[in-house]
N, C-alpha and C. Protein backbone atom coordinates (compact mmCIF):
# COMPACT_ATOMS: atom_id res chain seq x y z
N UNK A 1 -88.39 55.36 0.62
CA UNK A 1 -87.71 54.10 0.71
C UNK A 1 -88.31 53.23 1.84
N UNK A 2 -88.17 53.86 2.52
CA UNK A 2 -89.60 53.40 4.10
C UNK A 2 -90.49 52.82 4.39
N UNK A 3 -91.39 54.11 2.71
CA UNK A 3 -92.72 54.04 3.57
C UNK A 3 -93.12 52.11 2.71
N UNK A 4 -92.48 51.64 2.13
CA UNK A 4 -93.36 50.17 1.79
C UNK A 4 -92.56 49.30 2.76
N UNK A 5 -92.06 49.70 3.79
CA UNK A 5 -91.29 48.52 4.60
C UNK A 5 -91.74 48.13 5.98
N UNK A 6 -91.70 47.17 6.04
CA UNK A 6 -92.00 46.52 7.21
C UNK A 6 -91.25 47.67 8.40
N UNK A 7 -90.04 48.07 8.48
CA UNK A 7 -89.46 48.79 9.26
C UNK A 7 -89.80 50.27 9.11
N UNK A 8 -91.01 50.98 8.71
CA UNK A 8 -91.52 52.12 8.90
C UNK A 8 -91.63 52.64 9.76
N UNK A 9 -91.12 53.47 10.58
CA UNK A 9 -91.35 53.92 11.71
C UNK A 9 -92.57 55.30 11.98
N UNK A 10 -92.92 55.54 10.69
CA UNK A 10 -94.47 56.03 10.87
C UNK A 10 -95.83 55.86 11.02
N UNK A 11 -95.76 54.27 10.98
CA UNK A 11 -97.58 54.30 11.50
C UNK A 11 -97.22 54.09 12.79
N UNK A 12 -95.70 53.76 13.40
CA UNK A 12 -95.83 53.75 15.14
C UNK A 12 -95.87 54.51 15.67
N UNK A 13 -95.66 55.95 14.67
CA UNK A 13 -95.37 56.89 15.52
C UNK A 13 -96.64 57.87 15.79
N UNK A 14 -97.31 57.50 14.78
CA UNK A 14 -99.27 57.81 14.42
C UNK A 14 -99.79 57.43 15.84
N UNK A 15 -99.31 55.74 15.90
CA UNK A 15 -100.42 54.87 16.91
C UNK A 15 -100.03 55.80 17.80
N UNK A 16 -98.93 55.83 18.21
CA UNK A 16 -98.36 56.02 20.22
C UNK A 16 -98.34 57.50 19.73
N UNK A 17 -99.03 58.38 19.18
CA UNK A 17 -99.67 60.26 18.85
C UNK A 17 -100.91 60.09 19.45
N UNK A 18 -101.37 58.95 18.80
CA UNK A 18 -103.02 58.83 18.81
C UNK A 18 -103.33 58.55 20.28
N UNK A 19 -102.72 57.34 20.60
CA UNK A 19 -102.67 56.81 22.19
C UNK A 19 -102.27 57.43 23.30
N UNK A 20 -101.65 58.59 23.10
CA UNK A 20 -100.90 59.50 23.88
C UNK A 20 -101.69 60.73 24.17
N UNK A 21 -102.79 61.29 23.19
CA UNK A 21 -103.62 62.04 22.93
C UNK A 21 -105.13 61.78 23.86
N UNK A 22 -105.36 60.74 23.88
CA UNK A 22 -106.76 60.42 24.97
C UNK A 22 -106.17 60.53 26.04
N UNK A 23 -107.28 61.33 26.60
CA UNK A 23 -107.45 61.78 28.32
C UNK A 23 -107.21 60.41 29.11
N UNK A 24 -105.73 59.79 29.62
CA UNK A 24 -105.15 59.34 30.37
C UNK A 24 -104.73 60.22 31.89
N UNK A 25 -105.05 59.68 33.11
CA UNK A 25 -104.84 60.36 33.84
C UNK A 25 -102.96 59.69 34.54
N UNK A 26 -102.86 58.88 33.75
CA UNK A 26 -101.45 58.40 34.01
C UNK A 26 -100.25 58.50 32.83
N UNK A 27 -100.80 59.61 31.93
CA UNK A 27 -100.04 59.58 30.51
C UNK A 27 -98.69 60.09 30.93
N UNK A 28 -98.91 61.31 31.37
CA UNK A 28 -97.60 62.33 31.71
C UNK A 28 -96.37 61.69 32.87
N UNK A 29 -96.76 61.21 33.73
CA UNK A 29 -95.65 59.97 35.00
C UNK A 29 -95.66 59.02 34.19
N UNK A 30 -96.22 58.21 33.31
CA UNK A 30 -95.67 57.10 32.23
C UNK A 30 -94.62 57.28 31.51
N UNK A 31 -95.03 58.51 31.05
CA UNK A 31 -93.94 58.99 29.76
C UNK A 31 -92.62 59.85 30.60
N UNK A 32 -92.34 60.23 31.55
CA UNK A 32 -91.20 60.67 32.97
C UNK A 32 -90.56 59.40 32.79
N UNK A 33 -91.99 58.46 33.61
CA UNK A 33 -91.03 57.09 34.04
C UNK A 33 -89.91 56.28 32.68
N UNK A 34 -90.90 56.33 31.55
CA UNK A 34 -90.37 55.75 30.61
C UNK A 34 -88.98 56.59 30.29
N UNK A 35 -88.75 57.78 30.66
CA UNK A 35 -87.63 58.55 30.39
C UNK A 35 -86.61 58.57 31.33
N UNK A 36 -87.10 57.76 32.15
CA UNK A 36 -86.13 58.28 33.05
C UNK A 36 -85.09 57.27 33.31
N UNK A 37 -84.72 56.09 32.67
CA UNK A 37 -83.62 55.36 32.86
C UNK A 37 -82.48 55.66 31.61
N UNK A 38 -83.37 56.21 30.39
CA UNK A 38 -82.24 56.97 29.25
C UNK A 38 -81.89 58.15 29.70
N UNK A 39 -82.78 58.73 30.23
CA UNK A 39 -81.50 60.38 31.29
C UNK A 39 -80.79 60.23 32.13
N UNK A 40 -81.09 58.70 32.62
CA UNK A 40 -80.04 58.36 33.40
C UNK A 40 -78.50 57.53 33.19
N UNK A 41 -78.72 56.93 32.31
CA UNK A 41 -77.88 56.12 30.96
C UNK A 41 -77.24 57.56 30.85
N UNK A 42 -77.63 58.40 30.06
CA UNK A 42 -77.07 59.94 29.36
C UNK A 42 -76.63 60.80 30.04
N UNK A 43 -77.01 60.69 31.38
CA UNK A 43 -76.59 61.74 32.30
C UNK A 43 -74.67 60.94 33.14
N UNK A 44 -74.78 59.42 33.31
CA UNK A 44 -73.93 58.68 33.60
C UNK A 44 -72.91 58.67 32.32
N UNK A 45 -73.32 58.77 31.10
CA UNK A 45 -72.29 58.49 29.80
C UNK A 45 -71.81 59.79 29.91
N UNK A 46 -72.55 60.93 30.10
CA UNK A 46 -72.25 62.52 29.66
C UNK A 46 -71.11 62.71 30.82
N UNK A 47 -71.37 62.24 31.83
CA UNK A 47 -70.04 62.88 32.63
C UNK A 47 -69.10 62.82 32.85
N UNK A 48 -68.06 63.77 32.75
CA UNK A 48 -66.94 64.02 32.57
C UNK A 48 -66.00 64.33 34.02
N UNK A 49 -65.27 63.69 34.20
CA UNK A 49 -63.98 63.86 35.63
C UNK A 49 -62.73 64.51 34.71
N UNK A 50 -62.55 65.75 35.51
CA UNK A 50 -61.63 66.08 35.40
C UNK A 50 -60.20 65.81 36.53
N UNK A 51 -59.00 65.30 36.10
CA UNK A 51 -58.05 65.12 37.18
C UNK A 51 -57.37 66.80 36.91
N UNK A 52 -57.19 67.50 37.88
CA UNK A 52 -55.95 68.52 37.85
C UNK A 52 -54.73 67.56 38.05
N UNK A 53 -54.13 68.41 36.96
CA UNK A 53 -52.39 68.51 37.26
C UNK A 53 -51.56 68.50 38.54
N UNK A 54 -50.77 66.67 38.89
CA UNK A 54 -50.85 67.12 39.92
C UNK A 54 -49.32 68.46 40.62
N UNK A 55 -49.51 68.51 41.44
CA UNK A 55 -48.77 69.59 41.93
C UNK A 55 -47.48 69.88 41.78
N UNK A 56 -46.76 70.51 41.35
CA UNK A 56 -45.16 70.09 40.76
C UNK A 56 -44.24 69.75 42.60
N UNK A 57 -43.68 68.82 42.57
CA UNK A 57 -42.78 68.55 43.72
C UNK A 57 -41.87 69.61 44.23
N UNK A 58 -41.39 69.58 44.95
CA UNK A 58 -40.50 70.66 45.96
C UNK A 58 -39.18 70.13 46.11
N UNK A 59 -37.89 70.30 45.27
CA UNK A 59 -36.88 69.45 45.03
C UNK A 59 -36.54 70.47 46.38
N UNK A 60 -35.51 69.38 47.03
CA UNK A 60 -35.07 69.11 48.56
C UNK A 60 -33.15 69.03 48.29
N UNK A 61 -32.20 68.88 49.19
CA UNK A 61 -31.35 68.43 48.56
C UNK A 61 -31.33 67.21 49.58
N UNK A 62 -30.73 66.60 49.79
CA UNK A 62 -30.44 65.02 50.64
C UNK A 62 -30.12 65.54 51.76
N UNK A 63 -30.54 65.74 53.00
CA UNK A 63 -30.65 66.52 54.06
C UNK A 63 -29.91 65.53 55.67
N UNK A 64 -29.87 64.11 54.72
CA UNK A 64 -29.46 63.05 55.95
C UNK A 64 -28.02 63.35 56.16
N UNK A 65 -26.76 63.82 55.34
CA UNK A 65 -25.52 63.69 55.51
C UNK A 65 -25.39 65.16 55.85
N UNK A 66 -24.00 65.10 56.78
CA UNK A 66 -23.86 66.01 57.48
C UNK A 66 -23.12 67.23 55.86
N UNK A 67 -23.42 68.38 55.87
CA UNK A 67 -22.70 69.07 54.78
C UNK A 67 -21.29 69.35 54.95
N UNK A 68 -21.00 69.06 55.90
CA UNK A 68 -19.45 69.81 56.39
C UNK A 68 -18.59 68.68 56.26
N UNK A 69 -19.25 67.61 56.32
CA UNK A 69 -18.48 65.77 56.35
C UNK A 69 -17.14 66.17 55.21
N UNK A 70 -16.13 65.78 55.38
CA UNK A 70 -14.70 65.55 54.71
C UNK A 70 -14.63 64.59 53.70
N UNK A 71 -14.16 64.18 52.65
CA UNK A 71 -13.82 63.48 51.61
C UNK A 71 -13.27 62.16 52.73
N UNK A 72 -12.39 61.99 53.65
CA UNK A 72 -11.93 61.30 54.29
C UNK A 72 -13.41 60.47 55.72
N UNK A 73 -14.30 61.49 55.80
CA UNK A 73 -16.16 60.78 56.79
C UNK A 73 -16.20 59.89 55.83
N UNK A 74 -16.31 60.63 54.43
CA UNK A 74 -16.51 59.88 53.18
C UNK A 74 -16.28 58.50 52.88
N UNK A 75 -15.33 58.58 52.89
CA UNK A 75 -14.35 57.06 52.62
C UNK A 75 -14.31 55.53 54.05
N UNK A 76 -14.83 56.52 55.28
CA UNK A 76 -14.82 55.69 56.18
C UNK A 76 -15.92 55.48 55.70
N UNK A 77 -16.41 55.99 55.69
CA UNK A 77 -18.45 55.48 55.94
C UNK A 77 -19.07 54.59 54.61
N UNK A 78 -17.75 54.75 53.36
CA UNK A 78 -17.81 53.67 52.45
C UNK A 78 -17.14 52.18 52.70
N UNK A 79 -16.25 52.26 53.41
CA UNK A 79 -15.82 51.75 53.81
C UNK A 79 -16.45 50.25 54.96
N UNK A 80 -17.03 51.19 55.88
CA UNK A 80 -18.05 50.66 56.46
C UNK A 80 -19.43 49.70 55.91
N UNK A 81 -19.12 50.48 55.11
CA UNK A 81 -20.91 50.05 54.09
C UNK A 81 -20.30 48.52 53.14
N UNK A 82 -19.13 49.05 52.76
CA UNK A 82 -18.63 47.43 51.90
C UNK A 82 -18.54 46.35 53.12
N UNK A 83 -17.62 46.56 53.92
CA UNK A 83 -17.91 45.47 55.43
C UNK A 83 -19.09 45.02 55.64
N UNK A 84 -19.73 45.94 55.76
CA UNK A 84 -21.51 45.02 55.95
C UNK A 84 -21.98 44.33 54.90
N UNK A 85 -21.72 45.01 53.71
CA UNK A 85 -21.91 44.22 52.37
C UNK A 85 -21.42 43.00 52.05
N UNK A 86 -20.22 43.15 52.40
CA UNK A 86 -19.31 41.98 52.45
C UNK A 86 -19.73 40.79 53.42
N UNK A 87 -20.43 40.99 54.54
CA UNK A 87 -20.80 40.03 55.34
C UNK A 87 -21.81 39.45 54.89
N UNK A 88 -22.78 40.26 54.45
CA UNK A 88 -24.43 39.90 54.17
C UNK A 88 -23.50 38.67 52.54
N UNK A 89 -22.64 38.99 52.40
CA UNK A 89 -22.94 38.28 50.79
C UNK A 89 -22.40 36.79 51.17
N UNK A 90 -20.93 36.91 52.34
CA UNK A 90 -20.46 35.72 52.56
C UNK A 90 -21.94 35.11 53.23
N UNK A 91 -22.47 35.97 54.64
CA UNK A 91 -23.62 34.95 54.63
C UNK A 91 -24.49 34.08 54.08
N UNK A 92 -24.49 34.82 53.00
CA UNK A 92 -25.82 34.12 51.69
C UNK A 92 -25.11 33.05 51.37
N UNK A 93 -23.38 33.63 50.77
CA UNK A 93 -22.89 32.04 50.11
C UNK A 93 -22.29 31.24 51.55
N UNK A 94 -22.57 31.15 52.45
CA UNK A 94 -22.92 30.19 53.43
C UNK A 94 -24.19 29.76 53.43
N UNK A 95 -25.11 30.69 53.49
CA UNK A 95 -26.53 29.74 53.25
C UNK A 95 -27.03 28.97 52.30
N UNK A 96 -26.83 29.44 50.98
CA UNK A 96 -26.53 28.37 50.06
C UNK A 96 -25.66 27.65 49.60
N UNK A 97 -24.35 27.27 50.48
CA UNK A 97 -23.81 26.06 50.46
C UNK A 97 -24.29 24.78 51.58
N UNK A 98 -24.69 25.54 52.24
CA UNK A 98 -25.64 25.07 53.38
C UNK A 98 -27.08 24.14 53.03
N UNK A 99 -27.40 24.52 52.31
CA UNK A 99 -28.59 24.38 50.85
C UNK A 99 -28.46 23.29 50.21
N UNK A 100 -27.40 23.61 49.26
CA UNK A 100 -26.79 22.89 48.44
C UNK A 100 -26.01 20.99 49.19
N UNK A 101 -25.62 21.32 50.42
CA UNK A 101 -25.13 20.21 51.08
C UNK A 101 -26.53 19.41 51.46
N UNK A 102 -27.44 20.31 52.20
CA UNK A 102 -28.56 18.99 52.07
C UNK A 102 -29.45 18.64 51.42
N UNK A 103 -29.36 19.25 49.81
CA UNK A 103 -29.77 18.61 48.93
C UNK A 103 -29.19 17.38 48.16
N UNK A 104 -28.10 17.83 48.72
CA UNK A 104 -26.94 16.85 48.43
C UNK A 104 -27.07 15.12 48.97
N UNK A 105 -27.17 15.80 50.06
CA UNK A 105 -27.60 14.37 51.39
C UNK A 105 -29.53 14.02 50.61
N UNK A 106 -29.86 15.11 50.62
CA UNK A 106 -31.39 14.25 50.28
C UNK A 106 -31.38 13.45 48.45
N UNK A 107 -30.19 13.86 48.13
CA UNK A 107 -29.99 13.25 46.74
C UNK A 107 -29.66 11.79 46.72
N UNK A 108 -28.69 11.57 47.97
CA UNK A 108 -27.82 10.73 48.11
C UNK A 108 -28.87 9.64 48.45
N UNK A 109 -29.70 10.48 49.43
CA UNK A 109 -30.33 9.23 49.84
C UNK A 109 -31.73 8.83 49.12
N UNK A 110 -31.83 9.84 48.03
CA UNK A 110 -32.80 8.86 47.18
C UNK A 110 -32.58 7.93 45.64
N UNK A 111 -31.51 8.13 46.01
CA UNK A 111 -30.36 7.38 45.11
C UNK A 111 -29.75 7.70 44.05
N UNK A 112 -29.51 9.43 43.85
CA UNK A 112 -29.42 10.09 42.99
C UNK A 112 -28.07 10.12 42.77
N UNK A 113 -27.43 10.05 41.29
CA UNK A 113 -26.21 10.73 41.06
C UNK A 113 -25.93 12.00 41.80
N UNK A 114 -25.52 12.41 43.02
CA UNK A 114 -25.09 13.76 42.92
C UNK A 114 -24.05 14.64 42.62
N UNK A 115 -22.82 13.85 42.26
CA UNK A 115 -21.70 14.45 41.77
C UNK A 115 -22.16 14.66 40.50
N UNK A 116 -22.82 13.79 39.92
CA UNK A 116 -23.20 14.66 38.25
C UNK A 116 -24.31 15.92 38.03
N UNK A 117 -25.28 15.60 39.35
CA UNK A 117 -26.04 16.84 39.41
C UNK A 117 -25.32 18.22 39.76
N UNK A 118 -24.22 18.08 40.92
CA UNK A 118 -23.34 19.18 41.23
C UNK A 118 -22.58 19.60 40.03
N UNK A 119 -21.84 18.82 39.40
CA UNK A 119 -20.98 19.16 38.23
C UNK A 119 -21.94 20.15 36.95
N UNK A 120 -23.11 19.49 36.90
CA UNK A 120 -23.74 20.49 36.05
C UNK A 120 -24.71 21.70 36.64
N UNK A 121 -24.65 21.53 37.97
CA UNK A 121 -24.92 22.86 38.63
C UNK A 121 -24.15 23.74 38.64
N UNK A 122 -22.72 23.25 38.26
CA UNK A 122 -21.20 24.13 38.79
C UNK A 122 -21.54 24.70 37.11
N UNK A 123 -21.53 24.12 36.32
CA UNK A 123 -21.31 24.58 34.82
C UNK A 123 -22.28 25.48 34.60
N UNK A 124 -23.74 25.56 35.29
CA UNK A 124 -24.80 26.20 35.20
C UNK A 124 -24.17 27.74 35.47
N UNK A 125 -23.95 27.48 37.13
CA UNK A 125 -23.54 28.88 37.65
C UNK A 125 -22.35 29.66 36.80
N UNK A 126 -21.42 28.74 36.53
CA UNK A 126 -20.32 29.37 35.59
C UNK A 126 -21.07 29.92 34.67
N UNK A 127 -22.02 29.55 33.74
CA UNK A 127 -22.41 30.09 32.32
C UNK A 127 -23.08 31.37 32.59
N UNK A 128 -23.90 31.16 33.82
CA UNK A 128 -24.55 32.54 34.45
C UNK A 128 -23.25 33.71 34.37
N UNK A 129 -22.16 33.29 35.26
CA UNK A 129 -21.68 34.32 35.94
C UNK A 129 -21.13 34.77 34.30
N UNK A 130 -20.62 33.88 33.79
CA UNK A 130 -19.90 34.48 32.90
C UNK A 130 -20.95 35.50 31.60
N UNK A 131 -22.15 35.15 31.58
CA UNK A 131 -23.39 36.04 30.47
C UNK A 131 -23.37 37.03 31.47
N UNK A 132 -23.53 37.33 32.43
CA UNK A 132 -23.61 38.06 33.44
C UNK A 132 -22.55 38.91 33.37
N UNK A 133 -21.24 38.65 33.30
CA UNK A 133 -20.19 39.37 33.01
C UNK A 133 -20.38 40.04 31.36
N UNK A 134 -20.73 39.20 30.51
CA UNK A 134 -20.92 39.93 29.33
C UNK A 134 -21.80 40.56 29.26
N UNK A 135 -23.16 40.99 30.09
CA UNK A 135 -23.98 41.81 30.26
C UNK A 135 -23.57 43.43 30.67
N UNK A 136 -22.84 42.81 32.22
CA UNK A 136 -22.19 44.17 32.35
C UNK A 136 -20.91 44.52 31.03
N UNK A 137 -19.98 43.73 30.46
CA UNK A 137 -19.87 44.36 29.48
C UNK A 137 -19.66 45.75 28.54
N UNK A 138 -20.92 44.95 27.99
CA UNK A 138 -21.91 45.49 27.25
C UNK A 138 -22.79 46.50 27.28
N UNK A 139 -23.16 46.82 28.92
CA UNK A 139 -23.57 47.72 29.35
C UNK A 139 -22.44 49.12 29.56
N UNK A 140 -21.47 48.62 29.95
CA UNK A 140 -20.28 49.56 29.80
C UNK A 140 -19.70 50.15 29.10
N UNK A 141 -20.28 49.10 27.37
CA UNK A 141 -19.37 49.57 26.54
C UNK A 141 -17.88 48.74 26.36
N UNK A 142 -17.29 48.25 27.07
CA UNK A 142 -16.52 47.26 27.23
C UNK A 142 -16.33 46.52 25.95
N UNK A 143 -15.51 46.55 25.41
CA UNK A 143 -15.40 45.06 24.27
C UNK A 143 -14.45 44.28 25.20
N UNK A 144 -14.92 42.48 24.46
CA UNK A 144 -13.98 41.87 25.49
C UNK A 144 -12.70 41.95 25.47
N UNK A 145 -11.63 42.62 23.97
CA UNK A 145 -10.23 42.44 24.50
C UNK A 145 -10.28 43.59 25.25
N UNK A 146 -10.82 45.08 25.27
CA UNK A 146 -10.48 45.84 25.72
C UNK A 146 -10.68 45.49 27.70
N UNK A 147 -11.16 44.96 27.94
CA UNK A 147 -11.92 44.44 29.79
C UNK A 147 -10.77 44.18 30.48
N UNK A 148 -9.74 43.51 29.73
CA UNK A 148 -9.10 43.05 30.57
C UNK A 148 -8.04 41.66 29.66
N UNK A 149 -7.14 41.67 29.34
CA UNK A 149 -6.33 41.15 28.41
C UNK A 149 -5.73 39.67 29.41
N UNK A 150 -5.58 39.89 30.40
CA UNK A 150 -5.24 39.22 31.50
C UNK A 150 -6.43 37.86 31.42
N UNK A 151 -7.60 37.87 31.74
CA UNK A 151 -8.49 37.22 31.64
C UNK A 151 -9.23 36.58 31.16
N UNK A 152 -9.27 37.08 29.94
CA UNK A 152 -9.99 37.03 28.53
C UNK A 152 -8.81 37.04 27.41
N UNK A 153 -9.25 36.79 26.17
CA UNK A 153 -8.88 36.30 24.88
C UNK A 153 -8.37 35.25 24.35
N UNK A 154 -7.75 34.72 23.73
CA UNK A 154 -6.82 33.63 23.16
C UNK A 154 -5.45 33.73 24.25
N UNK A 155 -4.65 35.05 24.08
CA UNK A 155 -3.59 34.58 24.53
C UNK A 155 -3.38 34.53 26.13
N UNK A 156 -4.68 34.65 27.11
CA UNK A 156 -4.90 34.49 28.36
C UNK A 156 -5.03 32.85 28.16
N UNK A 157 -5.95 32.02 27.56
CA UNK A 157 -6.23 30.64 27.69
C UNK A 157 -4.83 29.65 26.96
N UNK A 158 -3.75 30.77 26.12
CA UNK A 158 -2.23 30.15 25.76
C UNK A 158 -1.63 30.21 26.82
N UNK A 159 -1.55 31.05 27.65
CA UNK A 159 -0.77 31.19 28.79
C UNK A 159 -0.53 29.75 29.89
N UNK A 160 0.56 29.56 30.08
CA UNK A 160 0.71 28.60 31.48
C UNK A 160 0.09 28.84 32.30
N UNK A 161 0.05 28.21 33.15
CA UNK A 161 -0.65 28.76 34.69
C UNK A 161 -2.43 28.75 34.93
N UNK A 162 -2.55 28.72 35.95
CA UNK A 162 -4.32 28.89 35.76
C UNK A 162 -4.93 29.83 35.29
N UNK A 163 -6.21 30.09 34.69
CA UNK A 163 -6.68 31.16 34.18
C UNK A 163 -7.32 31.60 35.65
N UNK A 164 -7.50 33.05 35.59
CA UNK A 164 -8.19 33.49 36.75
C UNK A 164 -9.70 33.39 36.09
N UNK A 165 -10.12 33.46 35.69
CA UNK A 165 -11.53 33.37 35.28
C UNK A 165 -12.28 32.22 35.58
N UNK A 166 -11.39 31.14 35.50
CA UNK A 166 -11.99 29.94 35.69
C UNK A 166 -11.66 29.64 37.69
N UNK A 167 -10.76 30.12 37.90
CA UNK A 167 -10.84 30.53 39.71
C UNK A 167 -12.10 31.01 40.47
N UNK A 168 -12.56 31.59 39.43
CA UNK A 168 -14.01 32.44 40.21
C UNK A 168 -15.22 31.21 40.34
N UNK A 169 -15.31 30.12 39.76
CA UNK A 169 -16.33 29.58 39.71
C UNK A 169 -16.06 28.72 41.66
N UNK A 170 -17.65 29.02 42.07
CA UNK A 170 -17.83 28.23 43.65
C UNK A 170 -17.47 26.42 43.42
């Protein structure tokens, strides 16, 4: 099939027999050199890294709390932990009302509606908190009459009086 084609690879392989065959005193380091960037290609493709497995961990138990601590260390030291929690969060919603006031002032003074920007910032955060509430939910398992009957459904929004749900919004 070959041998009438332009792409024969036997009379090249005749010539460079024939050419390879006369007493060259540079034949043998030609033909190294010429080899030696495909053993190096082959020697770089061929190798293989192995990672070992790494080492299985050394389970510990939580070594910071005292073991002897009482159900009652317990409860203080939760206790404690919501207080700080509790501060860090009023801080924040001080810092972003803080925020919010001099954006307020820089609204004002570039001639911006800002009671309509606030009003739909207020509706923003409400829609958050409230997907947010249906997230956790949902995550719980929760259906909404079951959450809380008080808060939620039809006959919470029939009721007189304010809804507490709508209390929560800043």
């Amino acid at each position: 099939m070959l041998e009438n084609s332009r792409f024969n690879p036997a009379p090249g392989i005749k010539d460079f027999w024939t050419e390879f065959r006369k007493p060259n005193p540079y034949r043998w380091p030609l033909l190294v050199l010429s080899a030696m960037p495909f053993m190096g290609l082959l020697y770089v493709m061929s190798g293989e890294t192995y990672y070992r497995e790494p080492e299985r961990p050394r389970i510990t138990y939580i070594t910071t709390f005292d073991p002897t601590r009482t159900d009652a260390d317990i409860m203080a030291s939760n206790l404690a932990n919501q207080e700080v929690k509790d501060l860090r969060e009023a801080d924040e919603a001080e810092r972003a009302q803080r925020k919010r006031d001099l954006y307020k002032a820089l609204g004002a003074a570039a001639g911006m509606d800002v009671e309509e920007i606030e009003r739909q910032a207020d509706e923003a955060r409400a829609a958050e908190e409230a997907a947010q509430e249906a997230r956790r939910d949902a995550m719980f398992g929760r259906a909404s009459e079951d959450a809380g009957d008080v808060s939620q459904g039809p006959a919470a929004s029939d009721a007189p009086g304010p809804n507490p749900a709508e209390s929560n919004t800043p």
